[in-house]
Structure formats: structure tokens, C-alpha cells
C-alpha atoms as a PDB file:
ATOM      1  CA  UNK A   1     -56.780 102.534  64.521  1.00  0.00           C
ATOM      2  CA  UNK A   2     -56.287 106.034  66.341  1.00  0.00           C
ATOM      3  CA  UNK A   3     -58.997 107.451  68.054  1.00  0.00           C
ATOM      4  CA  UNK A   4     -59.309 110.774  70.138  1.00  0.00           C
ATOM      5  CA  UNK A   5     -62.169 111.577  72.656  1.00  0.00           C
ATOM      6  CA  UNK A   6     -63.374 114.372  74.105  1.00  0.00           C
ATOM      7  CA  UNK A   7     -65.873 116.316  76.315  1.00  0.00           C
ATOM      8  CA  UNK A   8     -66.988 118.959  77.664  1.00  0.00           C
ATOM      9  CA  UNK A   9     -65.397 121.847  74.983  1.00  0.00           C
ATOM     10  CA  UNK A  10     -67.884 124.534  76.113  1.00  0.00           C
ATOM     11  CA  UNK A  11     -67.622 126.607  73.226  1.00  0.00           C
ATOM     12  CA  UNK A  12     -63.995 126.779  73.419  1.00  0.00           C
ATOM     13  CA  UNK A  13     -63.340 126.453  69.378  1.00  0.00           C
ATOM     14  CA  UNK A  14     -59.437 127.134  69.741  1.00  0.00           C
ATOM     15  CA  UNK A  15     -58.748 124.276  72.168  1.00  0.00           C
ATOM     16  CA  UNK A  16     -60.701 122.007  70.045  1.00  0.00           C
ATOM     17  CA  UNK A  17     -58.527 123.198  67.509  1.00  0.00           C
ATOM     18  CA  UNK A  18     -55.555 122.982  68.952  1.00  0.00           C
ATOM     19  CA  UNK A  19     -56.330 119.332  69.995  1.00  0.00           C
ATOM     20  CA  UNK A  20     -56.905 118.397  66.640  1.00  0.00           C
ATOM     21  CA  UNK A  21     -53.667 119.764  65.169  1.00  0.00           C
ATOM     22  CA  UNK A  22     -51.726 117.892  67.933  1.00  0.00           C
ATOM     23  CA  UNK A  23     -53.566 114.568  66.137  1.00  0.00           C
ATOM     24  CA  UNK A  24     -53.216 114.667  62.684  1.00  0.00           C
ATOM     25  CA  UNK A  25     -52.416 110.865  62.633  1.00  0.00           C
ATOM     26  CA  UNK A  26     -56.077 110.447  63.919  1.00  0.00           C
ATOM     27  CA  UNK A  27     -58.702 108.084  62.255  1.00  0.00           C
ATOM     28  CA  UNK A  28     -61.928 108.825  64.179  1.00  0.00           C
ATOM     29  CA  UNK A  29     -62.836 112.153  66.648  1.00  0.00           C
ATOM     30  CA  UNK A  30     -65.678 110.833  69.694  1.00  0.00           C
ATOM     31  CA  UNK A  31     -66.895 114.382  71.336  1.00  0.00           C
ATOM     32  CA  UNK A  32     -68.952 112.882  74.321  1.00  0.00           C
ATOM     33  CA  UNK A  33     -71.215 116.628  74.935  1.00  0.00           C
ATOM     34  CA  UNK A  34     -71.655 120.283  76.064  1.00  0.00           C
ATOM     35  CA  UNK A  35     -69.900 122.013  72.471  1.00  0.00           C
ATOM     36  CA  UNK A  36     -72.015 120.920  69.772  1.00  0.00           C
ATOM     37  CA  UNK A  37     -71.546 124.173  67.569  1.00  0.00           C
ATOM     38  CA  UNK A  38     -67.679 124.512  68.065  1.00  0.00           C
ATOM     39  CA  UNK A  39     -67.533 120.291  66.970  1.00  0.00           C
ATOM     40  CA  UNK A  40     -69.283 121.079  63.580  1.00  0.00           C
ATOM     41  CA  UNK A  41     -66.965 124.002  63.088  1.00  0.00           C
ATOM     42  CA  UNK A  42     -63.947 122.153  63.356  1.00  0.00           C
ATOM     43  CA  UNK A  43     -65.435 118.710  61.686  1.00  0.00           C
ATOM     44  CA  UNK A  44     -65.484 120.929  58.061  1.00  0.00           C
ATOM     45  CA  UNK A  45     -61.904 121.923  59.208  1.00  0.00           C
ATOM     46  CA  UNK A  46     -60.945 117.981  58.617  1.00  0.00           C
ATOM     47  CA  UNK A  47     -63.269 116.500  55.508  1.00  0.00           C
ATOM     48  CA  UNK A  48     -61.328 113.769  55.864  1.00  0.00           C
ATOM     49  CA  UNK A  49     -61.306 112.557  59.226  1.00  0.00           C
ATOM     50  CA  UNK A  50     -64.815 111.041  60.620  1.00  0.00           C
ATOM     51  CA  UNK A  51     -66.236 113.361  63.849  1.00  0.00           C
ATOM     52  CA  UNK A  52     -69.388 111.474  65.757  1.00  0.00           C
ATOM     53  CA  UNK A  53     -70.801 113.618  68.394  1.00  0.00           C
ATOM     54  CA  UNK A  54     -73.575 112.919  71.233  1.00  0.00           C
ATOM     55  CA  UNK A  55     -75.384 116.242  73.113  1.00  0.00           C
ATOM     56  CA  UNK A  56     -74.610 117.081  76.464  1.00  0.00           C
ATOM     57  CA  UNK A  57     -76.652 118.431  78.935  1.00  0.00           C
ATOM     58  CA  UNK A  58     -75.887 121.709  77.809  1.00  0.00           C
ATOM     59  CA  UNK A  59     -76.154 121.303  74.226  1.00  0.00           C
ATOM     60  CA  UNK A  60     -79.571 123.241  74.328  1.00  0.00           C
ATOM     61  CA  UNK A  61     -81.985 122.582  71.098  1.00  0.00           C
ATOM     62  CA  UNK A  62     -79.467 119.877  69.578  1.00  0.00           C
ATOM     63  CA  UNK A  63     -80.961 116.676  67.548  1.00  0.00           C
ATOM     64  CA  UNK A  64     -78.259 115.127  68.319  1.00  0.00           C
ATOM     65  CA  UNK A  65     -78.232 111.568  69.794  1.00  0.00           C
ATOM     66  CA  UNK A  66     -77.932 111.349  73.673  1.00  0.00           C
ATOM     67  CA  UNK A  67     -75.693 108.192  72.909  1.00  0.00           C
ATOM     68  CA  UNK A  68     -73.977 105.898  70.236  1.00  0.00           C
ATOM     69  CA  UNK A  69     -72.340 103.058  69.208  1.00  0.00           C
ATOM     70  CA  UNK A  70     -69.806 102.536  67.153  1.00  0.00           C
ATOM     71  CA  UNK A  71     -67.916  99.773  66.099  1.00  0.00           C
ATOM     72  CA  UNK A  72     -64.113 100.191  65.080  1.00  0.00           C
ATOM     73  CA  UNK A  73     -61.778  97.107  64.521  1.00  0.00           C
ATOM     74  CA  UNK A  74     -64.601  94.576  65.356  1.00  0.00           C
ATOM     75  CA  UNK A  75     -64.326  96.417  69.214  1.00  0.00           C
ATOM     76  CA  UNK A  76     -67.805  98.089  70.246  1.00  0.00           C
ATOM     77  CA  UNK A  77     -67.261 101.825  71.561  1.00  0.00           C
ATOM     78  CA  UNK A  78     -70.648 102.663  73.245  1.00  0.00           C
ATOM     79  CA  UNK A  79     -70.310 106.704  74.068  1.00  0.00           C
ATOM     80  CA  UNK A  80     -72.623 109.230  75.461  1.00  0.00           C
ATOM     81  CA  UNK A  81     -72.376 112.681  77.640  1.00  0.00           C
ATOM     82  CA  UNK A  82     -73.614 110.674  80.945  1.00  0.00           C
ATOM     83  CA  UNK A  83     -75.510 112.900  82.679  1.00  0.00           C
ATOM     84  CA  UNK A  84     -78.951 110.643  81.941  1.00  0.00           C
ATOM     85  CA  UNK A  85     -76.603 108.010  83.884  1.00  0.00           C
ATOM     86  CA  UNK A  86     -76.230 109.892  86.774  1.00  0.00           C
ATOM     87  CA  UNK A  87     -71.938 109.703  86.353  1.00  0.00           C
ATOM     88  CA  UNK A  88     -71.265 112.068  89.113  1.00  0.00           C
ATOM     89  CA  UNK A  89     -73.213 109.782  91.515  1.00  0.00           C
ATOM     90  CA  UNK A  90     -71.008 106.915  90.631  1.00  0.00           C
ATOM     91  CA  UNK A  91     -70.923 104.729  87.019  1.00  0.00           C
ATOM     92  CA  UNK A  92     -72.815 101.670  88.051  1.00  0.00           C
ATOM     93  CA  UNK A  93     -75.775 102.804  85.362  1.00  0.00           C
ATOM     94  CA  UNK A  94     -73.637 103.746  83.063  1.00  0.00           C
ATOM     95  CA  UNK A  95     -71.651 100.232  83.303  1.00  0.00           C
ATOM     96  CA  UNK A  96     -74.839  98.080  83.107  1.00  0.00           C
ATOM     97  CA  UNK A  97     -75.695  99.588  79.812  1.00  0.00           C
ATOM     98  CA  UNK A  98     -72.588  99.666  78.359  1.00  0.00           C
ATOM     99  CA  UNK A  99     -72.637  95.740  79.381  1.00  0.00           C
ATOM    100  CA  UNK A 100     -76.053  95.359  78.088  1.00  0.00           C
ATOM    101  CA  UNK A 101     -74.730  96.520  74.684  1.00  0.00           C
ATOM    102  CA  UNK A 102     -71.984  94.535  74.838  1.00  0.00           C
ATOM    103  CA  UNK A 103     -69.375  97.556  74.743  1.00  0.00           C
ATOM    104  CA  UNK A 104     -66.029  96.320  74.637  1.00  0.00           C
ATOM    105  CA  UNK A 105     -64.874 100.437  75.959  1.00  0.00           C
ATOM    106  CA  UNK A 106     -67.669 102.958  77.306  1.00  0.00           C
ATOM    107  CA  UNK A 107     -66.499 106.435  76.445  1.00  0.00           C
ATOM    108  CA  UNK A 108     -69.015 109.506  79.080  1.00  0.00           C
ATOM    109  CA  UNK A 109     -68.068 112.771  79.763  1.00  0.00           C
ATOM    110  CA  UNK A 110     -69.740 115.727  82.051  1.00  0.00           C
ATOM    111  CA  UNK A 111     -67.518 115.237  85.028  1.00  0.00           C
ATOM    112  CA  UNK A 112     -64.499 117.132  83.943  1.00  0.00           C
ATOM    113  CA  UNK A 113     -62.637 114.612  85.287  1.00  0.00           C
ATOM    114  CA  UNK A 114     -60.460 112.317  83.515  1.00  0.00           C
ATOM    115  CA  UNK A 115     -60.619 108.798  84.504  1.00  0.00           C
ATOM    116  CA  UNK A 116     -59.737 105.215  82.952  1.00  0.00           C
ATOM    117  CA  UNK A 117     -60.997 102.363  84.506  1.00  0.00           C
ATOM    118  CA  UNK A 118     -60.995  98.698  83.132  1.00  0.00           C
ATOM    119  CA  UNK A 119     -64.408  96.422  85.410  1.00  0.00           C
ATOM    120  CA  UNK A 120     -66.513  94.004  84.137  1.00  0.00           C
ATOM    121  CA  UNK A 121     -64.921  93.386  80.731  1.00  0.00           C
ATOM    122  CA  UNK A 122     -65.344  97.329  79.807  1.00  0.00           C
ATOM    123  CA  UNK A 123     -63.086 100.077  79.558  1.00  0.00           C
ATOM    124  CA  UNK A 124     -64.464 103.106  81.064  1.00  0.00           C
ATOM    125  CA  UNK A 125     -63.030 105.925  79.756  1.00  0.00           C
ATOM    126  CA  UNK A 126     -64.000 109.897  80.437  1.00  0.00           C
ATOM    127  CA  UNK A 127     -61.097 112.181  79.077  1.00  0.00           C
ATOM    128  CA  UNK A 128     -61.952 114.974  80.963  1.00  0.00           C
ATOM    129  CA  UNK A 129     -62.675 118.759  80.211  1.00  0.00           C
ATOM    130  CA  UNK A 130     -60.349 120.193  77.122  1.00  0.00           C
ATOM    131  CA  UNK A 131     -62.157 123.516  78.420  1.00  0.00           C
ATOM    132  CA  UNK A 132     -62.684 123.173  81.641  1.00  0.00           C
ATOM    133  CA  UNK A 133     -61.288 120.769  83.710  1.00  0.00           C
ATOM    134  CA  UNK A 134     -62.083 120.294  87.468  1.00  0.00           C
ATOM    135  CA  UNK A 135     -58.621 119.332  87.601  1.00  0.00           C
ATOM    136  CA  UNK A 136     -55.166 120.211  86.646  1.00  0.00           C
ATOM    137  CA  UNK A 137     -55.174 120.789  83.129  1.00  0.00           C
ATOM    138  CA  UNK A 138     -57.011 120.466  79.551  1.00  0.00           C
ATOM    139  CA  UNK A 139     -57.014 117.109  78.889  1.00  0.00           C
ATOM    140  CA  UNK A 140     -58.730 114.634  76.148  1.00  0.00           C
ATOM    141  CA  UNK A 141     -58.189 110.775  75.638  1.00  0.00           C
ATOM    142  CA  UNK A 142     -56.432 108.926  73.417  1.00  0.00           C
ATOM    143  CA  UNK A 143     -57.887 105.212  72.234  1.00  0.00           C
ATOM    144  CA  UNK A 144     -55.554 102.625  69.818  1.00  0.00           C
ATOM    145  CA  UNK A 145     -56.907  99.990  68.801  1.00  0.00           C
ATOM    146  CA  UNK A 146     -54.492  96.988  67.395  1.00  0.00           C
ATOM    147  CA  UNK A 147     -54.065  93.627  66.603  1.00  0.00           C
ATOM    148  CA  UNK A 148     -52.215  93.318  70.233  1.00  0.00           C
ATOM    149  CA  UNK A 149     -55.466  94.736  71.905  1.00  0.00           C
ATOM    150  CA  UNK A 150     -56.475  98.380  73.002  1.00  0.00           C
ATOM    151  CA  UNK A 151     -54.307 100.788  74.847  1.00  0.00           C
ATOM    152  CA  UNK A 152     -56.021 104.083  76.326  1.00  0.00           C
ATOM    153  CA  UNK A 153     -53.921 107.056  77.304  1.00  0.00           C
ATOM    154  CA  UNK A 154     -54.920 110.641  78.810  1.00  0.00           C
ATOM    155  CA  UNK A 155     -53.153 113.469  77.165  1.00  0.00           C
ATOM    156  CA  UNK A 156     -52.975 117.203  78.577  1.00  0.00           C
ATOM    157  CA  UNK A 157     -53.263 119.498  76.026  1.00  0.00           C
ATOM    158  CA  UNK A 158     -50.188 121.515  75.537  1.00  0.00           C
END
């Protein structure tokens, strides 16, 4: 199972876009926060494709959930935005809940800064900013789960 995550789109519909094109052989879309709007737009782009979104700290007025869980291939993908987890300070929080939950990977976003990390049985995973990364370029994460295990990737938008 192929799944893509991102974060942090800031209203920037064509990027979104232009990820999703670049992913056609995608099962399930994770947005991790902060471009609500522009992730229902291009969700009824793709009827057939699941999108699961959590708000962000600037996702003003959403009802969406602050965080998630979601089970794919018997693995348990625990995501949220990660600003109520204080991410920028470090991801100790973060990690303890994703523990407590039993999360086999622990997608968060709001950094802008990709990282992949693998500590106390949990993948942490933030893809970055496809909008506005703090550095180099776009860039959005890539999750496969298989029978051999789970391999994580960053891509840079092109």
C-alpha cells in the first residue's frame, strides 16, 4: 500500500495538485494541517482515492480533528499537525503519544522541515512544507507499506 503525506500547503492549490498528479499510483493522501480548503478541493479532484486530513494551527474555524489514527495493512499511522505537541521544541510529546497509541509510524507537520526518524519502535515522519519549506525545496513524504515491512522516502516536488 502507497501512501503520500503532507503538510503545511498554505493555500497553495496548484502544488497540491501537482503533487497529486506526480502519484497517481497512490492508495491513501495523509495532509497533517495549515490548507484545509485547498485539501477538499483537490479530494473531489480524485473520488477515488481516500484523503484524511487533521487542522493545523492555521486552519482557522475547521471541525476538523486535531489528530487521527488510521490503520493500513494491520500498521497503525497515528497523524496530527503537532503544534499541541510542542514539535518545534523537540518530539518527546509527540513520541509518548504516538507510543501510548501504539503507532507503528507517527506522521506531524508545522515545522516545514522534513525529517524521518525511526526511536522507540516508531517512525517519525514530517514531510515538510509542499508550500513553504524552511528548507531547500517543496517536499512531501512518501510511505509503502509491504509484506517486507515499511519503507519511507522524502520526495521534492518537481
Amino acid at each position: 500500500m502507497r501512501i503520500v503525506v503532507c503538510s503545511d500547503s498554505h493555500n497553495n492549490f496548484r502544488k497540491l495538485h501537482q503533487m497529486a498528479e506526480q502519484r497517481e499510483d497512490t492508495h491513501l493522501f495523509l495532509h497533517l494541517g495549515d490548507g484545509e480548503r485547498d485539501w477538499d478541493d483537490l479530494a473531489s479532484l480524485y473520488p477515488q482515492k481516500k484523503f484524511l486530513f487533521v487542522r493545523g494551527n492555521c486552519d482557522w474555524g475547521s471541525v476538523a480533528k486535531s489528530e487521527d489514527l488510521v490503520v493500513c495493512e494491520g500498521k497503525r499511522i497515528f497523524f496530527t499537525h503537532g503544534h499541541l505537541y510542542g514539535v518545534k521544541g523537540g518530539t518527546e510529546r509527540l513520541l509518548e503519544r504516538a507510543v501510548e497509541l501504539k503507532a507503528d509510524i507517527c506522521c506531524f507537520g508545522h515545522t516545514h522541515v522534513p525529517l524521518s526518524v525511526y526511536q522507540d519502535g516508531v517512525y517519525l515522519l514530517n514531510p515538510g512544507s509542499i508550500a513553504l519549506p524552511r528548507t531547500g525545496q517543496p517536499t512531501y513524504a512518501v510511505i509503502d507499506i509491504t509484506q517486507a515491512g515499511i519503507a519511507i522516502h522524502h520526495v521534492t516536488l518537481r
